[in-house]
Protein backbone atom coordinates (compact mmCIF):
# COMPACT_ATOMS: atom_id res chain seq x y z
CA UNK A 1 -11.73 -8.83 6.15
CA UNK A 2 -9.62 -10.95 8.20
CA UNK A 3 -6.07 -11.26 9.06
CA UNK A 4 -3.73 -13.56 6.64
CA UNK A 5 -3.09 -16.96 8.48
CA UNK A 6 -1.10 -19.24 6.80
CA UNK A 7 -0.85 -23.26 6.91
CA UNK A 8 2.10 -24.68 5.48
CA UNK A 9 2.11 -28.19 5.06
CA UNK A 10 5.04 -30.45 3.15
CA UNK A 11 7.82 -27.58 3.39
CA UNK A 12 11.02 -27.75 4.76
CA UNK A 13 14.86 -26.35 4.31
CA UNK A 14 15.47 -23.41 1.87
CA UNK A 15 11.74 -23.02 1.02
CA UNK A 16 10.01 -22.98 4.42
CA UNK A 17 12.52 -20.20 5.37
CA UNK A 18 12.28 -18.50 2.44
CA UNK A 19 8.42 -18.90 2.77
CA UNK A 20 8.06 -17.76 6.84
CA UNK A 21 10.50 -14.74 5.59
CA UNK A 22 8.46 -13.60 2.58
CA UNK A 23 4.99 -13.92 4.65
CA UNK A 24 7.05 -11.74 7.45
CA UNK A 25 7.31 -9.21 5.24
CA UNK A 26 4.03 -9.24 3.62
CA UNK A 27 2.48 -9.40 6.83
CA UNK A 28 1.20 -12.87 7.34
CA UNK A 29 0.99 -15.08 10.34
CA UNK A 30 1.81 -18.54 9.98
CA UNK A 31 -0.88 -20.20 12.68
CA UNK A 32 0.24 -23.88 12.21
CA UNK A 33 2.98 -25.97 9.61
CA UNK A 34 2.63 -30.26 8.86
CA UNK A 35 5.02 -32.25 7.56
CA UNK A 36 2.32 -33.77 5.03
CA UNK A 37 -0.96 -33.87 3.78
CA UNK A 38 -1.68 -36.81 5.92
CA UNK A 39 -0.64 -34.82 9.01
CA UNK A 40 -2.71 -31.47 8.20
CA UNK A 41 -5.76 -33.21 7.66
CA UNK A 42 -5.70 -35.31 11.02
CA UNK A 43 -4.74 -32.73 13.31
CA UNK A 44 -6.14 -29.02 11.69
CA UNK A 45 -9.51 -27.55 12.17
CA UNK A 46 -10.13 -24.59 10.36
CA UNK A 47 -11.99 -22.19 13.43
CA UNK A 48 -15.86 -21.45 12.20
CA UNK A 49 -16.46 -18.53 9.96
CA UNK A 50 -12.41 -17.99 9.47
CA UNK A 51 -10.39 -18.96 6.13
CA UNK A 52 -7.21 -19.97 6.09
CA UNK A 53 -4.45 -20.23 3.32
CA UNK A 54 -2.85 -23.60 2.72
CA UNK A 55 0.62 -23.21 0.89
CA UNK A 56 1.74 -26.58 -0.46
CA UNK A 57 5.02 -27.71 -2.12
CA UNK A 58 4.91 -29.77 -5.03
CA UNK A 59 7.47 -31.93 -5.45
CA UNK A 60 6.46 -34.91 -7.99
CA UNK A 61 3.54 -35.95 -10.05
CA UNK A 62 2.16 -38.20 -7.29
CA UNK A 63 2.10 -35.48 -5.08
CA UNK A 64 -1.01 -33.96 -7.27
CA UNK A 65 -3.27 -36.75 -5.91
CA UNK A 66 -2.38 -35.38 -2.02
CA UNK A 67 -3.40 -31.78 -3.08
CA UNK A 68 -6.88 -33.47 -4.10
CA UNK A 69 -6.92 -34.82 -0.84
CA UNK A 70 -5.95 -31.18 0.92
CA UNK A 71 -8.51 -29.48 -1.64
CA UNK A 72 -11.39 -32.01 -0.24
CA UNK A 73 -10.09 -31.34 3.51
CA UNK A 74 -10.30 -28.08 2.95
CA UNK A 75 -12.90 -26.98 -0.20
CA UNK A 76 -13.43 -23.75 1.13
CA UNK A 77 -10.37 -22.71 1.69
CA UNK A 78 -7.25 -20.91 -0.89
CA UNK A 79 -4.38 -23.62 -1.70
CA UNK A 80 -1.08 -21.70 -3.31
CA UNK A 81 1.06 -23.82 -4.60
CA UNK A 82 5.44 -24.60 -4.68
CA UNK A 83 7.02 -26.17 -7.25
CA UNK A 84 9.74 -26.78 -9.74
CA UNK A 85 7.71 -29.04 -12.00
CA UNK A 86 6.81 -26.24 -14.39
CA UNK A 87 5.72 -28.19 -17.42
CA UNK A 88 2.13 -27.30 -18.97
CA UNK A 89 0.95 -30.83 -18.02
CA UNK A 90 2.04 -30.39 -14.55
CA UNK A 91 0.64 -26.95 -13.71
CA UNK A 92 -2.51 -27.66 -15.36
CA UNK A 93 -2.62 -31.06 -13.45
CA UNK A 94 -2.36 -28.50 -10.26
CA UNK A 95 -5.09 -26.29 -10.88
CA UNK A 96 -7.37 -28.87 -11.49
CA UNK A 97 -6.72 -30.56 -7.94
CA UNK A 98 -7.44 -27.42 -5.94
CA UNK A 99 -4.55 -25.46 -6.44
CA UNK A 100 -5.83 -21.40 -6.54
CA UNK A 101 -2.36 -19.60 -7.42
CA UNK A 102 1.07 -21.45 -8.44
CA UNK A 103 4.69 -20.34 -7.55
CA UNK A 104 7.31 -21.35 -9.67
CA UNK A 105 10.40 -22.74 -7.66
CA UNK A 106 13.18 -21.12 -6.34
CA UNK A 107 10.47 -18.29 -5.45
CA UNK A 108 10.63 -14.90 -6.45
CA UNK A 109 9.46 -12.26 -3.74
CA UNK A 110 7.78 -10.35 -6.15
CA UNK A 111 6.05 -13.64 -7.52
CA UNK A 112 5.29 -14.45 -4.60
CA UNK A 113 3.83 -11.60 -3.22
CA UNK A 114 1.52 -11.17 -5.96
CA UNK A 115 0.17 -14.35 -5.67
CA UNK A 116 -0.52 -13.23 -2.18
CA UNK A 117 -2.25 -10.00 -3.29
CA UNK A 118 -4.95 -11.93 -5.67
CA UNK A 119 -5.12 -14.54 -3.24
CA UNK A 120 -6.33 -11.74 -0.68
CA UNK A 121 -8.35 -9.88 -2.54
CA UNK A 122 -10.55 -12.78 -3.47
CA UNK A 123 -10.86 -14.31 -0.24
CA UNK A 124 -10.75 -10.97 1.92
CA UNK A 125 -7.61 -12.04 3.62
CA UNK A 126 -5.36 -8.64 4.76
CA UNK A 127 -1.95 -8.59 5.56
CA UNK A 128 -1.17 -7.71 9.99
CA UNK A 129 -0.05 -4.55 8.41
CA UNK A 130 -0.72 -0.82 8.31
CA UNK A 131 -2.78 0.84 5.49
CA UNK A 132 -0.85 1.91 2.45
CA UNK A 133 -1.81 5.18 0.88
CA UNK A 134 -0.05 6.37 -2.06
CA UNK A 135 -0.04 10.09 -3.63
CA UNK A 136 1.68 10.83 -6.74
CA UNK A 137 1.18 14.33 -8.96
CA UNK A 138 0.46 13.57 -12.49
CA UNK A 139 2.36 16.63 -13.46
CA UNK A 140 4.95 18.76 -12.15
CA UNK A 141 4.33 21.10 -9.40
CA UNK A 142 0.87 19.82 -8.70
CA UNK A 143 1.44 19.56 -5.25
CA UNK A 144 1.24 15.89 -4.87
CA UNK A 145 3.76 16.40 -2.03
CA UNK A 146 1.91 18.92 -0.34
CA UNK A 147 -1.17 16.72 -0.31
CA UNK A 148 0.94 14.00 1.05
CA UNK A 149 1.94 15.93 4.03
CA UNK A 150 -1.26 17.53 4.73
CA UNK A 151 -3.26 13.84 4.93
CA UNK A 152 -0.85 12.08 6.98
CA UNK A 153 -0.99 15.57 9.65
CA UNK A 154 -4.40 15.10 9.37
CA UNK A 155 -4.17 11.17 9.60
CA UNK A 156 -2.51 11.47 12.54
CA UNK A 157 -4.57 14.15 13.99
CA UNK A 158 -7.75 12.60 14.23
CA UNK A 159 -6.94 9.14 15.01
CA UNK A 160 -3.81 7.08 13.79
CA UNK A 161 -1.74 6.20 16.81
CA UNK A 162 1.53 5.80 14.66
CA UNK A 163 1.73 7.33 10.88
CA UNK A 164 4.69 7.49 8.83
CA UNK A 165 5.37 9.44 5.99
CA UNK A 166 7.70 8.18 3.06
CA UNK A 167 8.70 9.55 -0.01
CA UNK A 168 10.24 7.78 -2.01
CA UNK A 169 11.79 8.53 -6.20
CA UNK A 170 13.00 11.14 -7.79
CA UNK A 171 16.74 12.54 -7.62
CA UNK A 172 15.66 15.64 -5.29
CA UNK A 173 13.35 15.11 -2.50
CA UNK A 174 11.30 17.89 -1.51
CA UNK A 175 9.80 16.97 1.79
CA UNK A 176 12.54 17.58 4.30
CA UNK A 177 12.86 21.33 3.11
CA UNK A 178 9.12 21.65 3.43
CA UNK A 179 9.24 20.29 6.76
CA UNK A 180 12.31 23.09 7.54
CA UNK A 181 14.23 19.89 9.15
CA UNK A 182 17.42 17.83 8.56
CA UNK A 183 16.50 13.96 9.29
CA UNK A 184 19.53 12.08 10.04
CA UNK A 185 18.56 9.55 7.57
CA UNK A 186 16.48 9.29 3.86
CA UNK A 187 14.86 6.90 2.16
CA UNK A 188 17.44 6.64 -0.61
CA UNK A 189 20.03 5.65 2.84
CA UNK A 190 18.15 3.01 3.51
CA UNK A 191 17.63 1.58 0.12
CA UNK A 192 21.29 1.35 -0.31
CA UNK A 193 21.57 -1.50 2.07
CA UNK A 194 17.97 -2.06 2.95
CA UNK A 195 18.72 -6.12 3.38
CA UNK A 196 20.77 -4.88 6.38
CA UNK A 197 17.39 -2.85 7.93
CA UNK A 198 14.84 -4.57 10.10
CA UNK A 199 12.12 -3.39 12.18
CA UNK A 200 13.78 -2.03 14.75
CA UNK A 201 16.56 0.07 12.24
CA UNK A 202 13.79 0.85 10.13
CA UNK A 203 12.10 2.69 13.24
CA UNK A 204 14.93 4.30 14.72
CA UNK A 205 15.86 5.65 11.23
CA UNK A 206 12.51 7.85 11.10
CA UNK A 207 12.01 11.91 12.15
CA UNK A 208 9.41 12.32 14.41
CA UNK A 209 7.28 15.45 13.40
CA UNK A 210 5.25 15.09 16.25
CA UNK A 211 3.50 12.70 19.05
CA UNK A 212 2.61 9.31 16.20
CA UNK A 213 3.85 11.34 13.31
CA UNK A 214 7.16 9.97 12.15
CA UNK A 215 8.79 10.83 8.26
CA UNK A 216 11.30 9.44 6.25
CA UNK A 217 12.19 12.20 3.45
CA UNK A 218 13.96 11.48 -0.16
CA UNK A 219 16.64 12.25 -0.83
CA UNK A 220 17.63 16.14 0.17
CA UNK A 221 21.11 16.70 0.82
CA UNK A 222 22.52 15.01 -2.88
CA UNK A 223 20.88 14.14 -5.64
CA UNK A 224 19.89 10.13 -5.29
CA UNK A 225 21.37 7.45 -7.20
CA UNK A 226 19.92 5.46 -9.68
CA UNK A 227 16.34 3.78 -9.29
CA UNK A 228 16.65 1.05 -6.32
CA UNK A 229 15.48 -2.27 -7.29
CA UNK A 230 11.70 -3.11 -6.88
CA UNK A 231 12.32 -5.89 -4.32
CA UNK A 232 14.23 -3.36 -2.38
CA UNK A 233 11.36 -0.65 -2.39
CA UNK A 234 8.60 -3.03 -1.16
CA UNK A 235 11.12 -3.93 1.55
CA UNK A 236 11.03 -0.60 2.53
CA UNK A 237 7.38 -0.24 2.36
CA UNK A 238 6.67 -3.70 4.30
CA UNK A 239 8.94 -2.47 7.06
CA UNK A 240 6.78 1.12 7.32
CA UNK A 241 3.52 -0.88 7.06
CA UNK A 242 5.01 -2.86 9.96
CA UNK A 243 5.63 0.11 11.91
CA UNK A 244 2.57 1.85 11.75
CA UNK A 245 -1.01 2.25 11.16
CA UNK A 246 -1.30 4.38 8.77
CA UNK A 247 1.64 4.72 5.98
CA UNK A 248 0.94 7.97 3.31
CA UNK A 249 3.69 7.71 0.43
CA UNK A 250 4.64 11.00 -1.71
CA UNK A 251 5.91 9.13 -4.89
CA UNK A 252 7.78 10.86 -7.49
CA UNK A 253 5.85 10.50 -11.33
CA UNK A 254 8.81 8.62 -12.87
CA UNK A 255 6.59 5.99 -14.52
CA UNK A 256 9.35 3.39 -14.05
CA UNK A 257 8.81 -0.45 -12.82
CA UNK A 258 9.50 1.32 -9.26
CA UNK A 259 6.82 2.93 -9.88
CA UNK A 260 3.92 0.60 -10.85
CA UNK A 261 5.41 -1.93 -8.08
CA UNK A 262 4.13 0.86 -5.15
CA UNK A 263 0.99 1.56 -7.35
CA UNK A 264 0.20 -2.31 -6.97
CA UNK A 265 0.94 -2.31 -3.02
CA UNK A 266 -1.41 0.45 -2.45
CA UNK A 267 -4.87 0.34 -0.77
CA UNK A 268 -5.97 3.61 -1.73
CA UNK A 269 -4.36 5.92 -4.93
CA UNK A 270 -4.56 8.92 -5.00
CA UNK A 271 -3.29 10.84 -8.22
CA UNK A 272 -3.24 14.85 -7.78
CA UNK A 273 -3.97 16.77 -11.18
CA UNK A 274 -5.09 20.30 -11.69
CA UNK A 275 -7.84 21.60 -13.98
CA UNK A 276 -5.51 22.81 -16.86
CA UNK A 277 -6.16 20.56 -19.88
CA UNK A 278 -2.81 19.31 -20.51
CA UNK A 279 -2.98 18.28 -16.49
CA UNK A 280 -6.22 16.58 -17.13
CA UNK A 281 -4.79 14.65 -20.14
CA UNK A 282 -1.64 13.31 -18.05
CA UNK A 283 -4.24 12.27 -15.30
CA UNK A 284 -5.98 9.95 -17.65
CA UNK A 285 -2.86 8.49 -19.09
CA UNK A 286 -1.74 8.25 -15.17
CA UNK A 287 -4.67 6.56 -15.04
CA UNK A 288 -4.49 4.19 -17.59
CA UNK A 289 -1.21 3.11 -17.01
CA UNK A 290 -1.41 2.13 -13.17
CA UNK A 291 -4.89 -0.31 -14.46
CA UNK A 292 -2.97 -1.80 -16.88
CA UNK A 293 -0.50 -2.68 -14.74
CA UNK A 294 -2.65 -4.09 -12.37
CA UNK A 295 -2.95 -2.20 -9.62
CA UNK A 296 -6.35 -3.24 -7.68
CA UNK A 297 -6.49 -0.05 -4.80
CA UNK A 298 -9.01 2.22 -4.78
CA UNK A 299 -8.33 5.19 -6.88
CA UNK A 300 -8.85 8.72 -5.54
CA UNK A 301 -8.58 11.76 -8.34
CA UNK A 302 -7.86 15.00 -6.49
CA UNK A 303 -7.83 18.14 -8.59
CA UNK A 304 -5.75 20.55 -7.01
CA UNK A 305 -6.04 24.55 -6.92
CA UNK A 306 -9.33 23.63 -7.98
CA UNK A 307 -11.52 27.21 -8.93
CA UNK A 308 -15.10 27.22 -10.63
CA UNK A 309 -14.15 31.15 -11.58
CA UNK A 310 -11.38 30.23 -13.91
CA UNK A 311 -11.19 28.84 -17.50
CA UNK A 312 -10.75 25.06 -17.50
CA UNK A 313 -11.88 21.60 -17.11
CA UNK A 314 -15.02 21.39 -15.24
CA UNK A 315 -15.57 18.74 -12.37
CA UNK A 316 -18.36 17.21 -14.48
CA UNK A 317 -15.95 17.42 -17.69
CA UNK A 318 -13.30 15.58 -15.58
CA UNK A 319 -15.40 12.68 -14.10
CA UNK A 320 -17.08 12.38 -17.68
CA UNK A 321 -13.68 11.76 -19.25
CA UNK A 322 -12.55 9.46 -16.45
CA UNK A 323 -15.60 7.29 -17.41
CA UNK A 324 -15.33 5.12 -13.98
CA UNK A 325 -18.24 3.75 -11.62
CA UNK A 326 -18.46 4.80 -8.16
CA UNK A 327 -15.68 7.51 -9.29
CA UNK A 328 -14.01 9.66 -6.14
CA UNK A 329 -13.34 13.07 -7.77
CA UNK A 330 -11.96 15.39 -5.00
CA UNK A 331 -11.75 19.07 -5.53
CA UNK A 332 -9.14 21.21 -3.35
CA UNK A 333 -9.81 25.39 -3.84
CA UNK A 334 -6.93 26.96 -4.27
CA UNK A 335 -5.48 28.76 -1.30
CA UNK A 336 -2.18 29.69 -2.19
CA UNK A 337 -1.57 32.35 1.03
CA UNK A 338 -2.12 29.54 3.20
CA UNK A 339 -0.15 26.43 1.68
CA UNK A 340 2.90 29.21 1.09
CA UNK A 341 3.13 30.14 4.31
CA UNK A 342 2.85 25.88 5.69
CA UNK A 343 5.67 25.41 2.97
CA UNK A 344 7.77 28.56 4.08
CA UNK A 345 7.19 27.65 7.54
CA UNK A 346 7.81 24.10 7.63
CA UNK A 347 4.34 23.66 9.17
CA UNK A 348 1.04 22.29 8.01
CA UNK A 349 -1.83 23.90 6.64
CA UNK A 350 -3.73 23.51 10.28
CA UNK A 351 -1.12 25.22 11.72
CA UNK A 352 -1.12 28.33 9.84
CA UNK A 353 -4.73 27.93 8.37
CA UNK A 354 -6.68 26.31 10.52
CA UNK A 355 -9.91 27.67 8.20
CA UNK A 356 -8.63 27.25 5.34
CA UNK A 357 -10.75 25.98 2.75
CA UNK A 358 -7.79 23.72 1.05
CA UNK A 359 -7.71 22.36 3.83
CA UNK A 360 -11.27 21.38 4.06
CA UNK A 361 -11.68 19.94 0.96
CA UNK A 362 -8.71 17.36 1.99
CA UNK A 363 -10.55 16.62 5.49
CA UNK A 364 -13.25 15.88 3.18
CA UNK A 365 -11.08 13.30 0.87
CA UNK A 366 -9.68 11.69 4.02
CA UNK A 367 -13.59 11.27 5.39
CA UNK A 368 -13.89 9.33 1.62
CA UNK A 369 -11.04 7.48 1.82
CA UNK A 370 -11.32 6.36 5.91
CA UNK A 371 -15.14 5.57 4.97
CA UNK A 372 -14.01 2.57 2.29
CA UNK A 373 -11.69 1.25 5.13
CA UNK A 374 -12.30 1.70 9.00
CA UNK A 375 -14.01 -0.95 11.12
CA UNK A 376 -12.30 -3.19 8.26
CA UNK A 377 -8.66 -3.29 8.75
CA UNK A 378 -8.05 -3.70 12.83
CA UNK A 379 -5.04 -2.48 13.54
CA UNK A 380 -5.60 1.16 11.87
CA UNK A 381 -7.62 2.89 14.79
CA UNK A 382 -8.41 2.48 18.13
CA UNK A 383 -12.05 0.93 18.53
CA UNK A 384 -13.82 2.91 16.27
CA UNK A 385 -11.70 6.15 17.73
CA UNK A 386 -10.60 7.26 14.17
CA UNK A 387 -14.09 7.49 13.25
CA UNK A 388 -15.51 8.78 16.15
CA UNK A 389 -13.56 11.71 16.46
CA UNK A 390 -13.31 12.17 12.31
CA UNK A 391 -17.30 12.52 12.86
CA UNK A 392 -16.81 14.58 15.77
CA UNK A 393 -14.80 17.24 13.89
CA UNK A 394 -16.89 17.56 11.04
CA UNK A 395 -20.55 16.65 11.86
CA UNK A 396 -20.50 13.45 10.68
């Protein structure tokens, strides 16, 4: 995959800020910007073997014969499309001359970014942004946060120069107490005002935990307001994936437009169950739910306090009723001595349990999880270093 660069060609006022300020946040780089189509197509040469995305504005029915003429200029390359002529004639006119995805005007972020998202998928474009990794437990008391914690310690431990830890829902977060700290600042603080945050806020608003380990906690001292808007919470994720390499997000299961919106952002999901039935059943309407609502990232099923001794759904049983190709069923064996004493402690399971066998089966999801992803997205690792020393640990 290669970075997101961005043409933009016949923008100007409102929209080209609006534009340059959405691709900011979703982590684009604008390489070049032309007046017109005339312009663009005598003075841009797309590099060999790179792609590019043109974004074009629209703005009357003539203007449908220049995106022809940027679609022939450029017929290997994605065209997105601005404008306020939204009549059925007018957009269909539009994707027959070249146009790949179409904006309505004024733009909606949220539009807007998933346009981006398809856009990238199908032409292997990524974002100059960290990898997003989301954990949710399908049920209560799972231990979706404790997984959380545990991967981005281990994250951090064997490669990721900066990680940050989120978590982000709920009306009681859980994550500062299982730390044993008091951050100055939660993610529900910055929510409240989050159009005031930028980069720099953002980072001096984290808790280090230690050297490239940084955490922002829910929500810990009062119970959090109501659910933030969803253009508000992907701020707050585009800022983390900003700031670091590797972003791990402890999401609360309220099943709420919130929600889905992270779900969508994510490169890799990863949905904590146990073997109980009832858990089971929640995990497949988990499931269900985040693929019909499109979310595209690769989808990890970890079944917690996992034991082949007790009564319950089998690992077979489970990835038979999951009915997926390719399907990343990750068992963790229970060790409760060990993850009460990291809770009790504020420390993680390394720390206190450097053996223990939770622990291994989680170094063994985060082997599955870097192995879909490193050598792909640059800025994760340093020159194969993540790897290296991943291998290193475990025999690899």
């Amino acid at each position: 995959m290669q970075q997101l660069q961005v043409v933009l060609v016949n923008l100007s006022g409102d929209i080209l800020s609006k534009v340059e300020s959405d691709l900011r946040e979703y982590g684009g780089v604008v390489d070049a910007a032309f007046i017109d189509v005339d312009a663009t197509i005598a003075n841009y040469h797309v590099p060999p073997d790179q792609k590019r995305l043109f974004i074009l504005e629209l703005r009357e029915e003539d203007d449908l014969l220049k995106l022809s003429r940027l679609a022939d200029g450029y017929p290997e390359h994605p065209i997105l499309v601005l404008s306020s002529m939204l009549e059925s004639k007018a957009i269909l006119g539009a994707v027959r001359s070249g146009a790949s995805q179409f904006v309505p005007l004024p733009i909606k972020s949220e539009e807007f970014r998933d346009a981006l998202d398809r856009l990238a998928r199908r032409y292997g474009f990524r974002p100059n942004a960290g990898r997003l990794i989301v954990v949710t437990g399908v049920t209560e008391g799972c231990g979706g946060t404790t997984v959380a914690l545990n991967l981005a310690h281990e994250a951090n431990r064997l490669g990721s120069e900066r990680t940050v830890l989120l978590e982000i829902g709920g009306r009681i977060g859980r994550l500062a107490v299982m730390i044993d700290s008091t951050p100055k600042y939660s993610s529900s603080d910055l929510l409240a005002d989050i159009d005031s945050v930028d980069l720099d806020g953002f980072r001096r608003a984290l808790t280090p935990l230690r050297d490239g380990l940084m955490v922002l906690p829910g929500a810990y001292q009062s119970l959090a307001g109501a659910s933030p808007p969803v253009g508000s919470v992907l701020r707050l994720i585009s800022l983390a994936r900003r700031a670091a390499d590797v972003v791990v997000v402890d999401v609360s299961g309220s099943f709420d437009e919130v929600f889905f919106a992270i779900m969508k952002a994510a490169d890799d999901i990863i949905l904590v169950a146990e073997q109980k039935v009832p858990s089971v059943h929640s995990l497949m309407l988990v499931r269900d739910a985040i693929v019909g609502h499109g979310a595209h990232g690769r989808r990890h099923y970890v079944i917690n306090r996992y034991s082949s001794e007790i009564p319950g759904a089998s690992l077979a049983e489970i990835t038979k009723l999951l009915a997926e190709q390719h399907i990343h069923v990750c068992p963790v064996r229970s060790d409760g001595n060990a993850v009460m004493e990291s809770i009790n402690t504020g420390k993680s399971i390394r720390e206190v349990a450097p053996h223990s066998p939770a622990l291994e089966d989680m170094d063994k999801m985060l082997k599955e999880i870097a192995g879909g992803w490193l050598g792909t997205h640059g800025p994760v690792h340093r020159a194969g270093g993540f790897w290296r020393r991943l291998s290193a640990f475990f025999g690899g």
